[in-house]
ModelCIF file with pLDDT and N, C-alpha, C, O atoms, coordinates in Angstrom:
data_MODEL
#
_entry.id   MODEL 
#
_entity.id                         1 
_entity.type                       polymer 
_entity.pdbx_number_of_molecules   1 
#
_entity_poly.entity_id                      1 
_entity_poly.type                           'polypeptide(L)' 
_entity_poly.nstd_linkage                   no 
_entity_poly.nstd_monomer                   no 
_entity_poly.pdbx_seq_one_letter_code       
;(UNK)(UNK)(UNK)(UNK)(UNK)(UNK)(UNK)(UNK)(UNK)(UNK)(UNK)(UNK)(UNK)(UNK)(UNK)(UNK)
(UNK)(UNK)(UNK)(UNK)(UNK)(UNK)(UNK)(UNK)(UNK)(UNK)(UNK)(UNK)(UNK)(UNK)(UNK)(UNK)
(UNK)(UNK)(UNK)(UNK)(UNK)(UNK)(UNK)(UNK)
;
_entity_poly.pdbx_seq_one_letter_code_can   XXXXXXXXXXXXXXXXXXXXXXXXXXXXXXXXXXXXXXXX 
_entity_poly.pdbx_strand_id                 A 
#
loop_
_entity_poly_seq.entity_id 
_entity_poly_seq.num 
_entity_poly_seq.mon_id 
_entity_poly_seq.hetero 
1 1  UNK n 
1 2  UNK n 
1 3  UNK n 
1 4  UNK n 
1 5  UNK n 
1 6  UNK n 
1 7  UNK n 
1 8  UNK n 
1 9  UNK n 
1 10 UNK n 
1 11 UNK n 
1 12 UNK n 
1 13 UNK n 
1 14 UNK n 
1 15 UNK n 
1 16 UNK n 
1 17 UNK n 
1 18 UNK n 
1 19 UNK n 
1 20 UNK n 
1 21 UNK n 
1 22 UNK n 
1 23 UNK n 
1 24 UNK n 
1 25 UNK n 
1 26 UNK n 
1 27 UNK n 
1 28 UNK n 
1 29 UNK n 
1 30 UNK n 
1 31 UNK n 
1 32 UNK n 
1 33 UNK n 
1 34 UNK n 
1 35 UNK n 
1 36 UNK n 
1 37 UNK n 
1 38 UNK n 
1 39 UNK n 
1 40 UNK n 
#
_struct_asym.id          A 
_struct_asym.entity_id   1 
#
loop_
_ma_qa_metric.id 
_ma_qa_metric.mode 
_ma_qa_metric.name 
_ma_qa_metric.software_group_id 
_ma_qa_metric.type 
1 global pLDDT . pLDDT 
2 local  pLDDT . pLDDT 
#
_ma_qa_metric_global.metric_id      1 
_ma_qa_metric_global.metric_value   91.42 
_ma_qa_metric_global.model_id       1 
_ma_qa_metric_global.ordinal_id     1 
#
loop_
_ma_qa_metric_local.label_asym_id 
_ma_qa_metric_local.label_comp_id 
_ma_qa_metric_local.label_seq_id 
_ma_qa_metric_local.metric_id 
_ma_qa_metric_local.metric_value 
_ma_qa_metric_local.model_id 
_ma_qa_metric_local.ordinal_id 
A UNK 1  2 89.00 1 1  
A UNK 2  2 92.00 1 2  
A UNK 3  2 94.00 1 3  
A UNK 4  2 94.00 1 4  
A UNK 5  2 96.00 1 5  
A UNK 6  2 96.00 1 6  
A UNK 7  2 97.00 1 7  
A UNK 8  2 97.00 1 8  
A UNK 9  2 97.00 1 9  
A UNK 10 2 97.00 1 10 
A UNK 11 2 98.00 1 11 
A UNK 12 2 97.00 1 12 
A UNK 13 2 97.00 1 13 
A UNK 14 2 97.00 1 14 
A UNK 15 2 97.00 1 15 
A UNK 16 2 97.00 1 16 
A UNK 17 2 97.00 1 17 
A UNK 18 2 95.00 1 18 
A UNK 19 2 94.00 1 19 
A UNK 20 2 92.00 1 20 
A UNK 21 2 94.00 1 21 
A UNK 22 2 96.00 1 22 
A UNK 23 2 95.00 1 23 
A UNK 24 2 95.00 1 24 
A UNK 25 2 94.00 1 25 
A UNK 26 2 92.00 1 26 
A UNK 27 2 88.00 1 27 
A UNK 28 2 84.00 1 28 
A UNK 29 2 78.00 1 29 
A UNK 30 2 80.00 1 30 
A UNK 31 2 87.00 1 31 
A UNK 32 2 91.00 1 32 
A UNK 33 2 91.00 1 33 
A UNK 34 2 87.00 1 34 
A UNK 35 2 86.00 1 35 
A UNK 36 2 82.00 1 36 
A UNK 37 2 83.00 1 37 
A UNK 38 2 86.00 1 38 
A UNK 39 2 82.00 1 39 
A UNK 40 2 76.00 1 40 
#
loop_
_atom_site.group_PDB 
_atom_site.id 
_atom_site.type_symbol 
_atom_site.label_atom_id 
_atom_site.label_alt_id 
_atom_site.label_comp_id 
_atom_site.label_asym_id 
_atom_site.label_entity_id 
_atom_site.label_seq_id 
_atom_site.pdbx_PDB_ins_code 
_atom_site.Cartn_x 
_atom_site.Cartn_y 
_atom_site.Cartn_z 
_atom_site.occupancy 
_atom_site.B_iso_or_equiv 
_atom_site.pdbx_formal_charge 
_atom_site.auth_seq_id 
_atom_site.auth_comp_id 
_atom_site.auth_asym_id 
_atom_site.auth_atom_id 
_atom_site.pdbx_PDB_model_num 
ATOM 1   N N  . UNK A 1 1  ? 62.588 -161.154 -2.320 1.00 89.00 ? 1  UNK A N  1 
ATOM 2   C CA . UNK A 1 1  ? 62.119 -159.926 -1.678 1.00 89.00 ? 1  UNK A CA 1 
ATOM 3   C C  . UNK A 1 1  ? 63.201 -158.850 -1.609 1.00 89.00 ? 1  UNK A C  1 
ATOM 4   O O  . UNK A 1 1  ? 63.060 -157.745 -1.084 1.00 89.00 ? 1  UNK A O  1 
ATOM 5   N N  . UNK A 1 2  ? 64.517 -159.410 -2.325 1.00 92.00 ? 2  UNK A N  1 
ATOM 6   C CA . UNK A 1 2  ? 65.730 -158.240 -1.917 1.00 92.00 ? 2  UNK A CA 1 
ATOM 7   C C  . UNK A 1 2  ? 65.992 -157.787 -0.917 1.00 92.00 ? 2  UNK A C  1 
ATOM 8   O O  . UNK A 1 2  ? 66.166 -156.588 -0.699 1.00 92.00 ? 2  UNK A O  1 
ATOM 9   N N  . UNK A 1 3  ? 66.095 -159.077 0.206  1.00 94.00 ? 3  UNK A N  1 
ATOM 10  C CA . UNK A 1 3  ? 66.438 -158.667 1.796  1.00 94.00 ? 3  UNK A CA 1 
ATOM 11  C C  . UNK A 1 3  ? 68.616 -158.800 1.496  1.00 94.00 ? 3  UNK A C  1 
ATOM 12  O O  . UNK A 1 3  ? 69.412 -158.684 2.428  1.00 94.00 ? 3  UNK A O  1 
ATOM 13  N N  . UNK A 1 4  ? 69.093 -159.089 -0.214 1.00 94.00 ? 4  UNK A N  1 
ATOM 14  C CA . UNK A 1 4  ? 70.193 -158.938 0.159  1.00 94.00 ? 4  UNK A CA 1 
ATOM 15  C C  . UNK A 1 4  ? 70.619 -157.759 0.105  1.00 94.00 ? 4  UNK A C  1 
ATOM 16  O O  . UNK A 1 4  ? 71.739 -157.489 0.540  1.00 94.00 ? 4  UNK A O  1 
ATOM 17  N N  . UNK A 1 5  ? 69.951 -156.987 -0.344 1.00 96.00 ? 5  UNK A N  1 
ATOM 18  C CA . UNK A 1 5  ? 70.363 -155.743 -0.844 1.00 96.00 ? 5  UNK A CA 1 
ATOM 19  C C  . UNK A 1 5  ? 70.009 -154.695 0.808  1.00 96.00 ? 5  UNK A C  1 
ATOM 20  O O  . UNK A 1 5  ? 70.755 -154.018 1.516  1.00 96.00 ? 5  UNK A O  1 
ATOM 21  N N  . UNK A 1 6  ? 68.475 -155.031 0.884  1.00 96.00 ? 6  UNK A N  1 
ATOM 22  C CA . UNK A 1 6  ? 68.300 -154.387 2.002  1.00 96.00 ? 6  UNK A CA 1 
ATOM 23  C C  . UNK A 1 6  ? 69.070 -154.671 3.348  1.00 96.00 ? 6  UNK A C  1 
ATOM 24  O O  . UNK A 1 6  ? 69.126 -153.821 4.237  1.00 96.00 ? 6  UNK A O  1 
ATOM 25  N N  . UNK A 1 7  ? 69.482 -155.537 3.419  1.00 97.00 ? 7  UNK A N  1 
ATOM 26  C CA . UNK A 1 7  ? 70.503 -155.958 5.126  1.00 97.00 ? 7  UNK A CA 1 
ATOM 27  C C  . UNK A 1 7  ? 71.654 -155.397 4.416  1.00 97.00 ? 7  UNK A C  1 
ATOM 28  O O  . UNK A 1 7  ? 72.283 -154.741 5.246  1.00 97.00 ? 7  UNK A O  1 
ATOM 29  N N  . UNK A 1 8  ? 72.303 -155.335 3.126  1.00 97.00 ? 8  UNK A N  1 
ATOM 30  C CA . UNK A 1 8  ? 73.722 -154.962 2.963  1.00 97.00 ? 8  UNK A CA 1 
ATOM 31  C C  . UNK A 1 8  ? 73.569 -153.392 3.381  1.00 97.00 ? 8  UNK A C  1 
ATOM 32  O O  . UNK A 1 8  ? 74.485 -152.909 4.046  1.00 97.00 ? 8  UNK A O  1 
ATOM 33  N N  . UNK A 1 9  ? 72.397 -152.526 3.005  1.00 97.00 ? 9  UNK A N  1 
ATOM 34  C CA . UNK A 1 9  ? 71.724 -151.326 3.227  1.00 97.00 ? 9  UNK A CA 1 
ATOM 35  C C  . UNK A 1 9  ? 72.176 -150.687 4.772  1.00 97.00 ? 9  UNK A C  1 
ATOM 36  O O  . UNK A 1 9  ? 72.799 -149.648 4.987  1.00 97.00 ? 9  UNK A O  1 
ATOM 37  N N  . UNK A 1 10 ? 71.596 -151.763 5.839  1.00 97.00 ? 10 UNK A N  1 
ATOM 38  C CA . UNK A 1 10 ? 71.512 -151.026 7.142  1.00 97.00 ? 10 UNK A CA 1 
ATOM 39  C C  . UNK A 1 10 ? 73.218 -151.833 7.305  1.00 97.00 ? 10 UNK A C  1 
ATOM 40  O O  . UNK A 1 10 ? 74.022 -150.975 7.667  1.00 97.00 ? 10 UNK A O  1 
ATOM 41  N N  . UNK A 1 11 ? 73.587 -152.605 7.203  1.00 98.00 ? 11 UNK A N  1 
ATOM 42  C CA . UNK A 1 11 ? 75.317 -152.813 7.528  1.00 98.00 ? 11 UNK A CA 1 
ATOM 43  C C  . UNK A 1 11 ? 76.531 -151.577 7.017  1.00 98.00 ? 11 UNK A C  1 
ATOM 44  O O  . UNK A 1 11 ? 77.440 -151.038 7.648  1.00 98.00 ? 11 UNK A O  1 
ATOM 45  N N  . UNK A 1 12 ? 76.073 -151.435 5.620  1.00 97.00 ? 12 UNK A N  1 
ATOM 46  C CA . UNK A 1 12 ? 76.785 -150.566 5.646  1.00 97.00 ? 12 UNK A CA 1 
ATOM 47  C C  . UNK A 1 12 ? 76.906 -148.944 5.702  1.00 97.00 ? 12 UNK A C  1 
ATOM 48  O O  . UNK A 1 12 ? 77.786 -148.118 5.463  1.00 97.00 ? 12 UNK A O  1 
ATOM 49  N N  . UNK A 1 13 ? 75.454 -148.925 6.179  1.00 97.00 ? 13 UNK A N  1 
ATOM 50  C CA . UNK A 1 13 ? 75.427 -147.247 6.845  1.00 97.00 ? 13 UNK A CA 1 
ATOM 51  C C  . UNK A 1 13 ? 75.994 -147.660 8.234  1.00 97.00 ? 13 UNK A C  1 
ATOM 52  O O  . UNK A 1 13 ? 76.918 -146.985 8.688  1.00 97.00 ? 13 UNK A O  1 
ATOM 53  N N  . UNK A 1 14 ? 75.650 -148.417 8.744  1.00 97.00 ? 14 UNK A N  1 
ATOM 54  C CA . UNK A 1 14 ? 76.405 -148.157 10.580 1.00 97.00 ? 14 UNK A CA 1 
ATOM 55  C C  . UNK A 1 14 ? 77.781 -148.257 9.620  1.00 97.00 ? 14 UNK A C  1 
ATOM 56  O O  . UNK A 1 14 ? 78.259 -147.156 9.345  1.00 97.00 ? 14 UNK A O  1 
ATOM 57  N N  . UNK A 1 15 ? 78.266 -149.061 9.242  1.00 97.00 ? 15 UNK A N  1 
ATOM 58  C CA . UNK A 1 15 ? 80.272 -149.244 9.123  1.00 97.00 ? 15 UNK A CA 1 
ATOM 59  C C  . UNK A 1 15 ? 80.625 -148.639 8.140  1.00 97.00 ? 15 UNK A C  1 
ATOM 60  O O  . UNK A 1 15 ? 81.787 -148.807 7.769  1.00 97.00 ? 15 UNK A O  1 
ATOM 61  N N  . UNK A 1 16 ? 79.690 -147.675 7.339  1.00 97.00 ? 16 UNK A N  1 
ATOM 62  C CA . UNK A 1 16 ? 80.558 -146.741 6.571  1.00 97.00 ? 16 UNK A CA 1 
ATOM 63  C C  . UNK A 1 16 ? 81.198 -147.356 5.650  1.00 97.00 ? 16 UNK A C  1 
ATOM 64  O O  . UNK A 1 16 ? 82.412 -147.203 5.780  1.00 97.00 ? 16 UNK A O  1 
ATOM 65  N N  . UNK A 1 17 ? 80.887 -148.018 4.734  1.00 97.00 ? 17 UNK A N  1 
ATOM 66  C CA . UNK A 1 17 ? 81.571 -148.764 3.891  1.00 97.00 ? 17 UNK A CA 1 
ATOM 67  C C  . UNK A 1 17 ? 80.659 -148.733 2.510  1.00 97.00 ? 17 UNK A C  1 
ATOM 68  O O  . UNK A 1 17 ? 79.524 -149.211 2.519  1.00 97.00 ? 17 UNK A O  1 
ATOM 69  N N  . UNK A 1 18 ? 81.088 -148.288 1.623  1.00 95.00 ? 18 UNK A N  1 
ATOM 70  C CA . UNK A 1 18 ? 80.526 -148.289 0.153  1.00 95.00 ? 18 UNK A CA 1 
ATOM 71  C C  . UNK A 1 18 ? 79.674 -150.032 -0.037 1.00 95.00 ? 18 UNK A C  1 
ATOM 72  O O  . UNK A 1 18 ? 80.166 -151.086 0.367  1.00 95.00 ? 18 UNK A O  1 
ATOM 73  N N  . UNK A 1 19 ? 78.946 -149.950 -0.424 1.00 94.00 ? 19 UNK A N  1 
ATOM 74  C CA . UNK A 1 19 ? 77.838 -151.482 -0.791 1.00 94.00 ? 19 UNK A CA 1 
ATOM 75  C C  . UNK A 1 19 ? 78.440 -151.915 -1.510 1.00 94.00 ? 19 UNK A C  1 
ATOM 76  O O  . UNK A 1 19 ? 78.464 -153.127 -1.296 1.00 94.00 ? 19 UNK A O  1 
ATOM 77  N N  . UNK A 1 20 ? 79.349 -151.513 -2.811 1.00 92.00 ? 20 UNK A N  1 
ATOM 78  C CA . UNK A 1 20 ? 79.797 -152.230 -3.718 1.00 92.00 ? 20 UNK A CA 1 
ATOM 79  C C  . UNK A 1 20 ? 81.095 -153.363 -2.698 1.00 92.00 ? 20 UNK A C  1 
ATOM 80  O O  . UNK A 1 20 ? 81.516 -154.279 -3.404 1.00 92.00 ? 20 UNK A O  1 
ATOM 81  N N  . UNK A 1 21 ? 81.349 -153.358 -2.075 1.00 94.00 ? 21 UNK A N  1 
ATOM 82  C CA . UNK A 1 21 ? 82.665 -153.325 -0.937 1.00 94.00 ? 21 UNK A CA 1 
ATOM 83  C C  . UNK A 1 21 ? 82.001 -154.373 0.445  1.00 94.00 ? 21 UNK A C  1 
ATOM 84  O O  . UNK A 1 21 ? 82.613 -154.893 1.378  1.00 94.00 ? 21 UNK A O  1 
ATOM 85  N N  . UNK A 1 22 ? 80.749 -154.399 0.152  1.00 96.00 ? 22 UNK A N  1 
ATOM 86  C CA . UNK A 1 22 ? 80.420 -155.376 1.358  1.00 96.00 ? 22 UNK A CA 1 
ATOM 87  C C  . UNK A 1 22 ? 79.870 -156.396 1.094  1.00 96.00 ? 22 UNK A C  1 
ATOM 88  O O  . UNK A 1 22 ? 78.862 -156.436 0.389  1.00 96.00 ? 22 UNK A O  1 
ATOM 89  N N  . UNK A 1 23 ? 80.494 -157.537 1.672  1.00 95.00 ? 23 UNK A N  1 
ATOM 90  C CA . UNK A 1 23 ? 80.053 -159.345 1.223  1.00 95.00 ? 23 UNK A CA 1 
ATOM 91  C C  . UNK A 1 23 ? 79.167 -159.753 2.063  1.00 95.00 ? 23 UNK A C  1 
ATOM 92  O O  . UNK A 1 23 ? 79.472 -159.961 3.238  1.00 95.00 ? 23 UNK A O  1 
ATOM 93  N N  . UNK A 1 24 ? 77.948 -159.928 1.604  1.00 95.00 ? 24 UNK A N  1 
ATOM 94  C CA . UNK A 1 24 ? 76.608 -160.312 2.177  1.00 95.00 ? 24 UNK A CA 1 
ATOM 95  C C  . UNK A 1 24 ? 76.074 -161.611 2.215  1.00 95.00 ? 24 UNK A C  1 
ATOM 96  O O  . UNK A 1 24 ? 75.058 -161.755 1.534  1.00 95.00 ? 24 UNK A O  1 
ATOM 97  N N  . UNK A 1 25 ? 76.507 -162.661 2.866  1.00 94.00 ? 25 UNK A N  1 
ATOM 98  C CA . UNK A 1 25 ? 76.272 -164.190 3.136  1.00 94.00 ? 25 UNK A CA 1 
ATOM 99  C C  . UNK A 1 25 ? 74.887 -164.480 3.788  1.00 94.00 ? 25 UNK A C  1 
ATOM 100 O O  . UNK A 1 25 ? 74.515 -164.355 4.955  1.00 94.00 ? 25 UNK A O  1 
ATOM 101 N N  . UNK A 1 26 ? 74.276 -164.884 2.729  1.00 92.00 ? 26 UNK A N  1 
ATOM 102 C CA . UNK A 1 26 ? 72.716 -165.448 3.525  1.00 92.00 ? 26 UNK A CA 1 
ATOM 103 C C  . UNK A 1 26 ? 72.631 -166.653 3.603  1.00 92.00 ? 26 UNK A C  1 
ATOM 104 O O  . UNK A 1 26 ? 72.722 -167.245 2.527  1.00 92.00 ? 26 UNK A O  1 
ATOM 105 N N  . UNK A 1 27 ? 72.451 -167.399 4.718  1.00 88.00 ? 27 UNK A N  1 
ATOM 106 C CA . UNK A 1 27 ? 71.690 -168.388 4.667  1.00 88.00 ? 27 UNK A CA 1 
ATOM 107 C C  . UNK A 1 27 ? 72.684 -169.736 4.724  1.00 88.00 ? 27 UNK A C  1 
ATOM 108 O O  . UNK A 1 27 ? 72.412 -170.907 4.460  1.00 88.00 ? 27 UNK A O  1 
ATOM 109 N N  . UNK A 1 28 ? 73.592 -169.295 5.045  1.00 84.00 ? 28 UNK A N  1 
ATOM 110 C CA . UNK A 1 28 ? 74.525 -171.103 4.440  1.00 84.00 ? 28 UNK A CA 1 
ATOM 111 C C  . UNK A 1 28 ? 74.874 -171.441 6.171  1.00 84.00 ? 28 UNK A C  1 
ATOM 112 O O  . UNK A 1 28 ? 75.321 -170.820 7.135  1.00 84.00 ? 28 UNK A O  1 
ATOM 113 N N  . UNK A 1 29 ? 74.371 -172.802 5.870  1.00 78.00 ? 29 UNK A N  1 
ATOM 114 C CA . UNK A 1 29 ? 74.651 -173.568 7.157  1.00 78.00 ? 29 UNK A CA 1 
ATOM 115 C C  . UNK A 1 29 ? 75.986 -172.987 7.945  1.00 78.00 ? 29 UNK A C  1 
ATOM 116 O O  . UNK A 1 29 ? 76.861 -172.469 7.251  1.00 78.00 ? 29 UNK A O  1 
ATOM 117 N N  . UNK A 1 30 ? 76.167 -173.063 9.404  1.00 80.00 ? 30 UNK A N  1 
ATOM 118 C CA . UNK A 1 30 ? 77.618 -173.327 9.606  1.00 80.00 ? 30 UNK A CA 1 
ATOM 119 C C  . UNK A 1 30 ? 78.390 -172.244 9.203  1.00 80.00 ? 30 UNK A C  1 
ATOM 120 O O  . UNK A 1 30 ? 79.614 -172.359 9.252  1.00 80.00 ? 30 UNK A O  1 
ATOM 121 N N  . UNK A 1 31 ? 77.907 -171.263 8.831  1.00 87.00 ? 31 UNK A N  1 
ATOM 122 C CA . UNK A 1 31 ? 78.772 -169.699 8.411  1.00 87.00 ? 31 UNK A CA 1 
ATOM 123 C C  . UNK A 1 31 ? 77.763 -168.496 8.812  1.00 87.00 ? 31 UNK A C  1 
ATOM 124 O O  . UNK A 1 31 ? 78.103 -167.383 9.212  1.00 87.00 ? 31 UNK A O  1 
ATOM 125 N N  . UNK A 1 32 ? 76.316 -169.020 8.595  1.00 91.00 ? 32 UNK A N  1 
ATOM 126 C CA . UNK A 1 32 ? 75.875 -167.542 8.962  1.00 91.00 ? 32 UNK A CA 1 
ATOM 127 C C  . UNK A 1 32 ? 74.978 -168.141 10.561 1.00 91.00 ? 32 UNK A C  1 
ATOM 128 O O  . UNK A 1 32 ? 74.784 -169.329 10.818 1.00 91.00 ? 32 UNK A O  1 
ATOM 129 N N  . UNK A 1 33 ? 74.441 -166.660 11.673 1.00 91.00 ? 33 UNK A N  1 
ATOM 130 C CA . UNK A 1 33 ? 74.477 -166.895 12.622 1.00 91.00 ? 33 UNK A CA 1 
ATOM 131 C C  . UNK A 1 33 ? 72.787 -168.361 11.991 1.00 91.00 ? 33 UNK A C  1 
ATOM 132 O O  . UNK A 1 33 ? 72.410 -168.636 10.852 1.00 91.00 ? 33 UNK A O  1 
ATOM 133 N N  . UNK A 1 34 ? 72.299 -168.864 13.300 1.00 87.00 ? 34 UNK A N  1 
ATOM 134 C CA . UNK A 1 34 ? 71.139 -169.457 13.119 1.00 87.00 ? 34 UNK A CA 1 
ATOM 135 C C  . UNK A 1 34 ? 70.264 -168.972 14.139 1.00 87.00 ? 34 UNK A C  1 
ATOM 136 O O  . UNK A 1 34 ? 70.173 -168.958 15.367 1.00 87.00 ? 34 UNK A O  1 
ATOM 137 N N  . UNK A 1 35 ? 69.406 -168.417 12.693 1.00 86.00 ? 35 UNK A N  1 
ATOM 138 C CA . UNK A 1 35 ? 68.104 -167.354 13.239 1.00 86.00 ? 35 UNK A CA 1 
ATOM 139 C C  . UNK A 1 35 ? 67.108 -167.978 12.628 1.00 86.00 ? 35 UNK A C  1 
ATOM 140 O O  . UNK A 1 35 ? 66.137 -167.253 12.412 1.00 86.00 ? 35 UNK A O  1 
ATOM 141 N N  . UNK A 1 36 ? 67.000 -169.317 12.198 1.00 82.00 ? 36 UNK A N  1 
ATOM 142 C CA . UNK A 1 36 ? 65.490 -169.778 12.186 1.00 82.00 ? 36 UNK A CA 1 
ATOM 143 C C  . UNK A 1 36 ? 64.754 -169.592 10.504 1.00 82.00 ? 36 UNK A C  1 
ATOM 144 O O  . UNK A 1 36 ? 65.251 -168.794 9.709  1.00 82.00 ? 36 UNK A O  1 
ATOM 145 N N  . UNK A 1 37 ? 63.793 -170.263 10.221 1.00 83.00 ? 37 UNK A N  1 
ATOM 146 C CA . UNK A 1 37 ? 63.137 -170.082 8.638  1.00 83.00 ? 37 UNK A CA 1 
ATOM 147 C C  . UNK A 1 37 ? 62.939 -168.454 8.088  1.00 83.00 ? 37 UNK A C  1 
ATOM 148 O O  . UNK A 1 37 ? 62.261 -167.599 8.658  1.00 83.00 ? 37 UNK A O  1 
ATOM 149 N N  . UNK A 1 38 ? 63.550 -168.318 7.101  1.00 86.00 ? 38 UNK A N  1 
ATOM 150 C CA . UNK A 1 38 ? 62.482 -166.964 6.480  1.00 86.00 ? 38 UNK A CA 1 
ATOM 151 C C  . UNK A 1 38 ? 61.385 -167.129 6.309  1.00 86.00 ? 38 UNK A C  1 
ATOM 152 O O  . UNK A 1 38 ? 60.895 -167.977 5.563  1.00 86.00 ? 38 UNK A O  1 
ATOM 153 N N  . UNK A 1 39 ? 60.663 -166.135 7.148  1.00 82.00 ? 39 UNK A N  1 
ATOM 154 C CA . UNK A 1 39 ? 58.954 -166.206 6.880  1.00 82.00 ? 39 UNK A CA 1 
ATOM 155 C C  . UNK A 1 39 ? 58.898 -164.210 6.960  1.00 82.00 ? 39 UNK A C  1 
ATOM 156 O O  . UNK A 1 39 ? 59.245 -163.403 7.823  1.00 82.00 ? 39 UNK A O  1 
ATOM 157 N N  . UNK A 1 40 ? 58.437 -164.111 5.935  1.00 76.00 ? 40 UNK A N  1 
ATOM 158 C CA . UNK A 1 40 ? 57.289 -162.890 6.532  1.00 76.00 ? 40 UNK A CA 1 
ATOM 159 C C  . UNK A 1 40 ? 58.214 -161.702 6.085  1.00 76.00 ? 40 UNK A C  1 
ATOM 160 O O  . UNK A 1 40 ? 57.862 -160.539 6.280  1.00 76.00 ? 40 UNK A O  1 
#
């Protein structure tokens, strides 16, 4: 669905930081917060 592109989207308008320049971690146990299944 390109939710990496879109979450790198709203991160780096608040912090001002070029997209090419921001590391976007989805999903890996034990590193990213735990928010539950992607659905929807």
């Amino acid at each position: 669905t390109g939710i990496r592109t879109a979450l790198a989207q709203i991160v780096a308008e608040e912090l001002h930081v070029p997209m090419a320049r921001l590391e976007m971690v989805l999903g890996h146990t034990n590193a990213t917060p735990n928010q539950g299944p992607t659905i929807a």
